[in-house]
Protein backbone atom coordinates (compact mmCIF):
# COMPACT_ATOMS: atom_id res chain seq x y z
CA UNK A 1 0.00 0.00 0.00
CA UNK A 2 1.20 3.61 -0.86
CA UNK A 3 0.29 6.80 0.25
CA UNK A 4 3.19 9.20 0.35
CA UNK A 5 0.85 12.39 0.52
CA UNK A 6 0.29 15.24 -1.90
CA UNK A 7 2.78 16.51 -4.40
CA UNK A 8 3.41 19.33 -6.62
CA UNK A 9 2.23 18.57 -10.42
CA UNK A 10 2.40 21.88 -12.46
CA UNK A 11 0.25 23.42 -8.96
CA UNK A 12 -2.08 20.65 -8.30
CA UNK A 13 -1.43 18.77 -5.85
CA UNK A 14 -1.97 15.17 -6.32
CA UNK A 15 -1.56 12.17 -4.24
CA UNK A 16 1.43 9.59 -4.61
CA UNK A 17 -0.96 6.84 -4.26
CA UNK A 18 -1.72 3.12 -5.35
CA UNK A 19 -5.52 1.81 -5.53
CA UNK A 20 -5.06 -0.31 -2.57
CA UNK A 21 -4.90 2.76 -0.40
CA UNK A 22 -7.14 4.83 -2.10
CA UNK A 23 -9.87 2.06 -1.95
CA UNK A 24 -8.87 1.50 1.43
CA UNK A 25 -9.10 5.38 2.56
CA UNK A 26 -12.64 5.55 0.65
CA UNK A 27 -14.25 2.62 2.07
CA UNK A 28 -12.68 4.16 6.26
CA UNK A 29 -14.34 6.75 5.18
CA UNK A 30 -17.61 5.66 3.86
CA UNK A 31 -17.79 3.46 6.65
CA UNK A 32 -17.23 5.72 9.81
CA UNK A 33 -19.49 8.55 8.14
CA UNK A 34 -16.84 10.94 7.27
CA UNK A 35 -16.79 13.03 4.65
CA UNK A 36 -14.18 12.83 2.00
CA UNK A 37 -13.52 14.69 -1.48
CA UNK A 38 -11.91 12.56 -4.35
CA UNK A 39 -11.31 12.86 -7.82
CA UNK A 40 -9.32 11.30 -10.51
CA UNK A 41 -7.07 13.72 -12.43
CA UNK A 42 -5.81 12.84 -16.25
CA UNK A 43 -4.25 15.57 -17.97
CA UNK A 44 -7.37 17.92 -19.12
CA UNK A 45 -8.01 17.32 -15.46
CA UNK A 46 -4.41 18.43 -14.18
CA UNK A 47 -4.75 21.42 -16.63
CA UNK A 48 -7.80 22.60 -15.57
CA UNK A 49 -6.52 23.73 -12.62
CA UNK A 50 -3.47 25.57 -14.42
CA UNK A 51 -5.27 27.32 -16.41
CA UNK A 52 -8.07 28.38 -13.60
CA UNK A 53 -6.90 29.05 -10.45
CA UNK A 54 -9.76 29.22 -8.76
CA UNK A 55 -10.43 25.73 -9.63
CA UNK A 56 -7.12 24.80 -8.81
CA UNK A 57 -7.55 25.83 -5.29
CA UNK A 58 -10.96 24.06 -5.24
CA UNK A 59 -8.63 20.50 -6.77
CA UNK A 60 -6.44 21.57 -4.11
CA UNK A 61 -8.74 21.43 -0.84
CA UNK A 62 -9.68 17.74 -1.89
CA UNK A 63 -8.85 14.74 0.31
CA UNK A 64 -7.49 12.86 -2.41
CA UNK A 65 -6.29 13.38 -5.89
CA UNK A 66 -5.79 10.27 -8.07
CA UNK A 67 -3.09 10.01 -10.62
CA UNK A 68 -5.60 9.18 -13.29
CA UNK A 69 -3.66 9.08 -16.24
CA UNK A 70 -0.08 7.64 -17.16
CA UNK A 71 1.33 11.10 -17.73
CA UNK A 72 0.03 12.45 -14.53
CA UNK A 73 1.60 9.22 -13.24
CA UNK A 74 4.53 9.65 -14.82
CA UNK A 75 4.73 13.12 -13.84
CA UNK A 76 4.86 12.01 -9.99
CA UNK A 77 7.83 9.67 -10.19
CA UNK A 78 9.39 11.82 -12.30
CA UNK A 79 9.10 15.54 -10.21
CA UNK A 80 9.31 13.65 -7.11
CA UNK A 81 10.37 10.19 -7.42
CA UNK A 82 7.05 8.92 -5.97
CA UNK A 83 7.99 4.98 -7.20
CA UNK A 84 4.43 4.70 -8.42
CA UNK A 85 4.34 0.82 -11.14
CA UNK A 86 0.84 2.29 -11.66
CA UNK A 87 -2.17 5.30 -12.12
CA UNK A 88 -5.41 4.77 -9.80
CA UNK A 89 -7.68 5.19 -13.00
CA UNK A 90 -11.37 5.94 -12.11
CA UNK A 91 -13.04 3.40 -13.66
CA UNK A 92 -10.78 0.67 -11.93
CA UNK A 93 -11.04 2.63 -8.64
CA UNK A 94 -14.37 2.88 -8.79
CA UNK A 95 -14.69 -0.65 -9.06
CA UNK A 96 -12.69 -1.54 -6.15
CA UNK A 97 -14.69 0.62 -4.18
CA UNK A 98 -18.25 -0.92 -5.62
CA UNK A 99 -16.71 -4.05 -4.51
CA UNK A 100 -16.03 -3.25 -1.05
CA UNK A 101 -19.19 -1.54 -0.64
CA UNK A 102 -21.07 -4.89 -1.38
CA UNK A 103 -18.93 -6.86 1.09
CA UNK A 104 -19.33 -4.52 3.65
CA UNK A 105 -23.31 -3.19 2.65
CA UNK A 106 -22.34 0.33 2.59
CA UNK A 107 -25.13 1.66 0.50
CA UNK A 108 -23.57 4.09 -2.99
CA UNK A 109 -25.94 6.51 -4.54
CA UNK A 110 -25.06 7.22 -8.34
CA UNK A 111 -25.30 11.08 -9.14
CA UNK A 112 -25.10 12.18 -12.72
CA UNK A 113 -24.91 11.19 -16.75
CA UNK A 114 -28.35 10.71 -18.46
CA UNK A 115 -31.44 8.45 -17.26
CA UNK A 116 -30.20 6.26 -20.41
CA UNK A 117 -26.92 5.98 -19.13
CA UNK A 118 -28.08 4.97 -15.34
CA UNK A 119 -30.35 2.22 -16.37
CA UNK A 120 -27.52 0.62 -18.08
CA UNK A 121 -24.93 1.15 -15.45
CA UNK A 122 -27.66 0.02 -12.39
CA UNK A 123 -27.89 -3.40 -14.70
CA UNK A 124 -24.36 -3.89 -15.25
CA UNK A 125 -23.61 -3.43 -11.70
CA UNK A 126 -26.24 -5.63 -10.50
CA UNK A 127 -24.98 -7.83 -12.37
CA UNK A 128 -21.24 -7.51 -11.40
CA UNK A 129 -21.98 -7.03 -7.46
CA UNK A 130 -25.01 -8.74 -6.86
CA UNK A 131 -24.71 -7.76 -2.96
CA UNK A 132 -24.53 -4.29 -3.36
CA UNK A 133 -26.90 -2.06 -2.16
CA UNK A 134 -27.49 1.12 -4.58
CA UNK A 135 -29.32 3.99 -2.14
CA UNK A 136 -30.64 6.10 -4.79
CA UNK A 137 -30.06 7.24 -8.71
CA UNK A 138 -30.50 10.79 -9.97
CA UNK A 139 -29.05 11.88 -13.45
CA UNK A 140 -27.68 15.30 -14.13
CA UNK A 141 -30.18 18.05 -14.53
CA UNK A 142 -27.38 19.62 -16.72
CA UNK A 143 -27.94 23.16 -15.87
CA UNK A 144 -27.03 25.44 -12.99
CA UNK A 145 -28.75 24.65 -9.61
CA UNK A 146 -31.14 27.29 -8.20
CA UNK A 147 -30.80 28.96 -5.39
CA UNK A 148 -31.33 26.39 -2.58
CA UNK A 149 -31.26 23.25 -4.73
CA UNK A 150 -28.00 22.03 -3.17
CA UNK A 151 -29.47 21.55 0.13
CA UNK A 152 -32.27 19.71 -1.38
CA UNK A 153 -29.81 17.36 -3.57
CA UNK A 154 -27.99 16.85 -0.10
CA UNK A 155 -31.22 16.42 1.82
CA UNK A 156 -32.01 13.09 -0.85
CA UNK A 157 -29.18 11.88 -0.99
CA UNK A 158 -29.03 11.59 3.32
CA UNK A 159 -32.32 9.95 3.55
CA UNK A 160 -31.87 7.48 1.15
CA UNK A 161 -29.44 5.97 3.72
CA UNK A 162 -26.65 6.30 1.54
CA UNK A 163 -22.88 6.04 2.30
CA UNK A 164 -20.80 6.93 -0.69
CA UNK A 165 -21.82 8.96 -3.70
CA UNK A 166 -20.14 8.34 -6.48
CA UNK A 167 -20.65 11.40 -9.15
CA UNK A 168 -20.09 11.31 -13.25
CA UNK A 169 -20.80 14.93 -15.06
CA UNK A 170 -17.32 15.35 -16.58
CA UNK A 171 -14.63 17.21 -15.91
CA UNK A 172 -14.36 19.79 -14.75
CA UNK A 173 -18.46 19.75 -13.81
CA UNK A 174 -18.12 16.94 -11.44
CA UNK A 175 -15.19 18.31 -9.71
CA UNK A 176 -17.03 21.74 -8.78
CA UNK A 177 -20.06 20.03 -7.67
CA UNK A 178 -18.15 17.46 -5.44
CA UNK A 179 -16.33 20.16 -3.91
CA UNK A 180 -19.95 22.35 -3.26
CA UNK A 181 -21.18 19.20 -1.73
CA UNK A 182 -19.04 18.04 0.58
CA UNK A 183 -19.06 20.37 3.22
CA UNK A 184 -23.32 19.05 3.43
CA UNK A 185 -22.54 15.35 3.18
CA UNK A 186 -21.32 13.02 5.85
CA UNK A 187 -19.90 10.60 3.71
CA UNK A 188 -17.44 10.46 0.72
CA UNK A 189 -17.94 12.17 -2.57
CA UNK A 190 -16.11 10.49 -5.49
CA UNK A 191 -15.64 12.16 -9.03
CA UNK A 192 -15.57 9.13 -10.84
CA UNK A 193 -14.95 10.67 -14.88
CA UNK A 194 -16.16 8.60 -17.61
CA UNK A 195 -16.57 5.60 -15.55
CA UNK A 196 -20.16 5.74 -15.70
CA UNK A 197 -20.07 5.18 -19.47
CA UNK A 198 -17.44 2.55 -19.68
CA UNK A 199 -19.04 0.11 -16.98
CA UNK A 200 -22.50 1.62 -18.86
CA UNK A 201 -21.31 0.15 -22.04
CA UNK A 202 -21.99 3.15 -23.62
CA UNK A 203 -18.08 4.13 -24.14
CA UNK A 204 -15.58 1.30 -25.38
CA UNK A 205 -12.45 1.13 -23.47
CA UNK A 206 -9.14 1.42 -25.18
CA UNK A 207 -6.99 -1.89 -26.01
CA UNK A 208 -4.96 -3.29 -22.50
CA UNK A 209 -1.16 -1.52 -24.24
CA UNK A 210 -2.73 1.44 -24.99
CA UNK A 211 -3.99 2.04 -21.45
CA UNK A 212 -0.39 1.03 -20.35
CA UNK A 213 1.61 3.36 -22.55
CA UNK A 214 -0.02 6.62 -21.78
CA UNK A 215 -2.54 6.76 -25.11
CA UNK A 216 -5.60 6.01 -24.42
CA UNK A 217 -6.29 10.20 -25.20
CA UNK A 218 -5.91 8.96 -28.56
CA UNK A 219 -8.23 6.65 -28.46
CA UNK A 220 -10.65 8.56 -26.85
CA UNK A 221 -10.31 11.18 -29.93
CA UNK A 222 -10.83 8.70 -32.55
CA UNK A 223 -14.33 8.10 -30.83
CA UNK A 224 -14.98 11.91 -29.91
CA UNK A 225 -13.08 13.93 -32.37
CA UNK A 226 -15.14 16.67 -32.77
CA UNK A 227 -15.64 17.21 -28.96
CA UNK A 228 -12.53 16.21 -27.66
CA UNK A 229 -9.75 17.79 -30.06
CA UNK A 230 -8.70 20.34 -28.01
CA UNK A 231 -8.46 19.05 -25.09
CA UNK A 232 -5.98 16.65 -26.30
CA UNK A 233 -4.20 18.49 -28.92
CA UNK A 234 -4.27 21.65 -26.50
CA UNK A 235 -3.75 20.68 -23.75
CA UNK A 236 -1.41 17.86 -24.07
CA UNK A 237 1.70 19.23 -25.65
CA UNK A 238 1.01 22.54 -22.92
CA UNK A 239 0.97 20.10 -19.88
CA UNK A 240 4.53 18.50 -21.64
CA UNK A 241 5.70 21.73 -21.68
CA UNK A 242 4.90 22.43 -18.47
CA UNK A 243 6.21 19.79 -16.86
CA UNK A 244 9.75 20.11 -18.57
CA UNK A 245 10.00 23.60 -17.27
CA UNK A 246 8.97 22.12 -13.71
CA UNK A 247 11.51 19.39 -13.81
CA UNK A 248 14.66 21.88 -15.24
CA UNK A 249 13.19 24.41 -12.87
CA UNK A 250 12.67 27.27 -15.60
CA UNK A 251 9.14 27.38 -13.89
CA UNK A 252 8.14 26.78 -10.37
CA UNK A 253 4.73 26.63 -9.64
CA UNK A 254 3.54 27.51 -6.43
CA UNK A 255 0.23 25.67 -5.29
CA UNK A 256 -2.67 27.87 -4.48
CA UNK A 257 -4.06 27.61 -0.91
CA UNK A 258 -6.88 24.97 -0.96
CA UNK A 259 -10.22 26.84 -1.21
CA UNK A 260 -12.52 27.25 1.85
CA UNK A 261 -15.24 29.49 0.13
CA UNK A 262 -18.43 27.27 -1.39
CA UNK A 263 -19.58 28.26 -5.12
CA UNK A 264 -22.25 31.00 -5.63
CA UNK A 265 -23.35 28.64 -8.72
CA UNK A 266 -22.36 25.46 -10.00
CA UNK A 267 -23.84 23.03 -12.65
CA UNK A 268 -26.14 19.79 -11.39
């Protein structure tokens, strides 16, 4: 098990950690009624913060930051020789999680994506877990919440008796919403990417190698080209560049202090 604690990636702070102790801090968590913020940074999500600092101080006040991607993986042993054979992607984390929560019965409530989308992820993890107990399901409204609304999201979500949330409205949506929840919820919040889709069966995961060497971006653009071009022919070669001036020390980013102020408005 690793957990070496946060560390400086172009001003986010991630975590040096491996699944077993992310799982492992989740499910503590979950099961003594504490709340916890976690998210699972690739790139766009690492670069997202550096390019809004504001969110990066929001990224920054979370309990745990995931080294979703190989680069952001790569990024840690590199800058700070974290030792890490592996990223805690949020699809397999989120797994690991489900599957605790059905050993232990910790009931999960599933926030976000499309009605579609739900109904085929409830199936496939009935199937998968047949233990587990799923508290509630509520898709994204995909607007802005009114006045008052996050109360009454928090409100539903306490009654149904659940003890994890696990939330899927894309980056850097589900990130913003996590972070305007948890100061409500008494129980861990987990920004879980596009790991409602993939267990959905609604996206198709990228070959085994291609996970493994860092490019599953480009698979990811082959199905989404028209939506997903910049944010991989942006942002990638800026976050290279970025880290190459971290590592030679041309640029030294300075983390911003983790936010403490809740957002005026933020999308449900």
């Amino acid at each position: 098990m690793i957990a070496l604690g946060k560390r400086n990636v172009l001003g986010v702070l991630v975590d040096a950690i491996d699944y077993e102790a992310a799982t492992e801090q989740v499910v503590a968590a979950a099961r003594e009624r504490r709340p916890l913020a976690l998210t699972a940074l690739a790139v766009h999500g690492v670069m997202t913060g550096v390019l809004d600092r504001a969110h990066n101080a929001r990224l920054n006040s979370f309990d745990i930051v995931t080294p979703d991607g190989q680069p952001v993986r790569w990024a840690l042993n590199l800058l700070h020789r974290a030792g890490l054979t592996d990223r805690v992607y949020g699809p397999e984390l989120t797994l690991r999680v489900l599957a605790r929560c059905a050993e232990e019965g910790l009931p999960v409530y599933l926030y976000g994506s499309t009605d579609e989308t739900l109904s085929r992820l409830v199936a496939a993890l009935e199937r998968m877990f047949p233990a587990l107990k799923l508290a509630g399901v509520e898709a994204s409204k995909f607007r802005a919440a009114r006045p008052g609304e996050d109360v009454e999201i928090a409100d539903r979500i306490k009654s149904s008796g659940a003890r994890l949330v696990l939330v899927g409205l894309g980056c850097p949506r589900q990130e913003v919403f996590v972070y305007a929840m948890r100061p409500l919820l008494d129980m861990p919040l987990m920004a879980v990417g596009a790991a409602f889709d993939y267990h959905a069966g609604s996206l198709r995961k990228p070959p085994p190698w291609m996970q493994r060497v860092g490019l599953e971006w480009l698979w990811r653009l082959g199905l989404e080209p028209g939506r997903l071009w910049r944010r991989y022919l942006v942002l990638n070669p800026a976050y290279l560049a970025r880290l190459a001036a971290q590592k030679t020390r041309l640029w030294r980013p300075v983390p911003p202090p983790p936010a403490t102020e809740r957002p005026a408005t933020f999308a449900i």
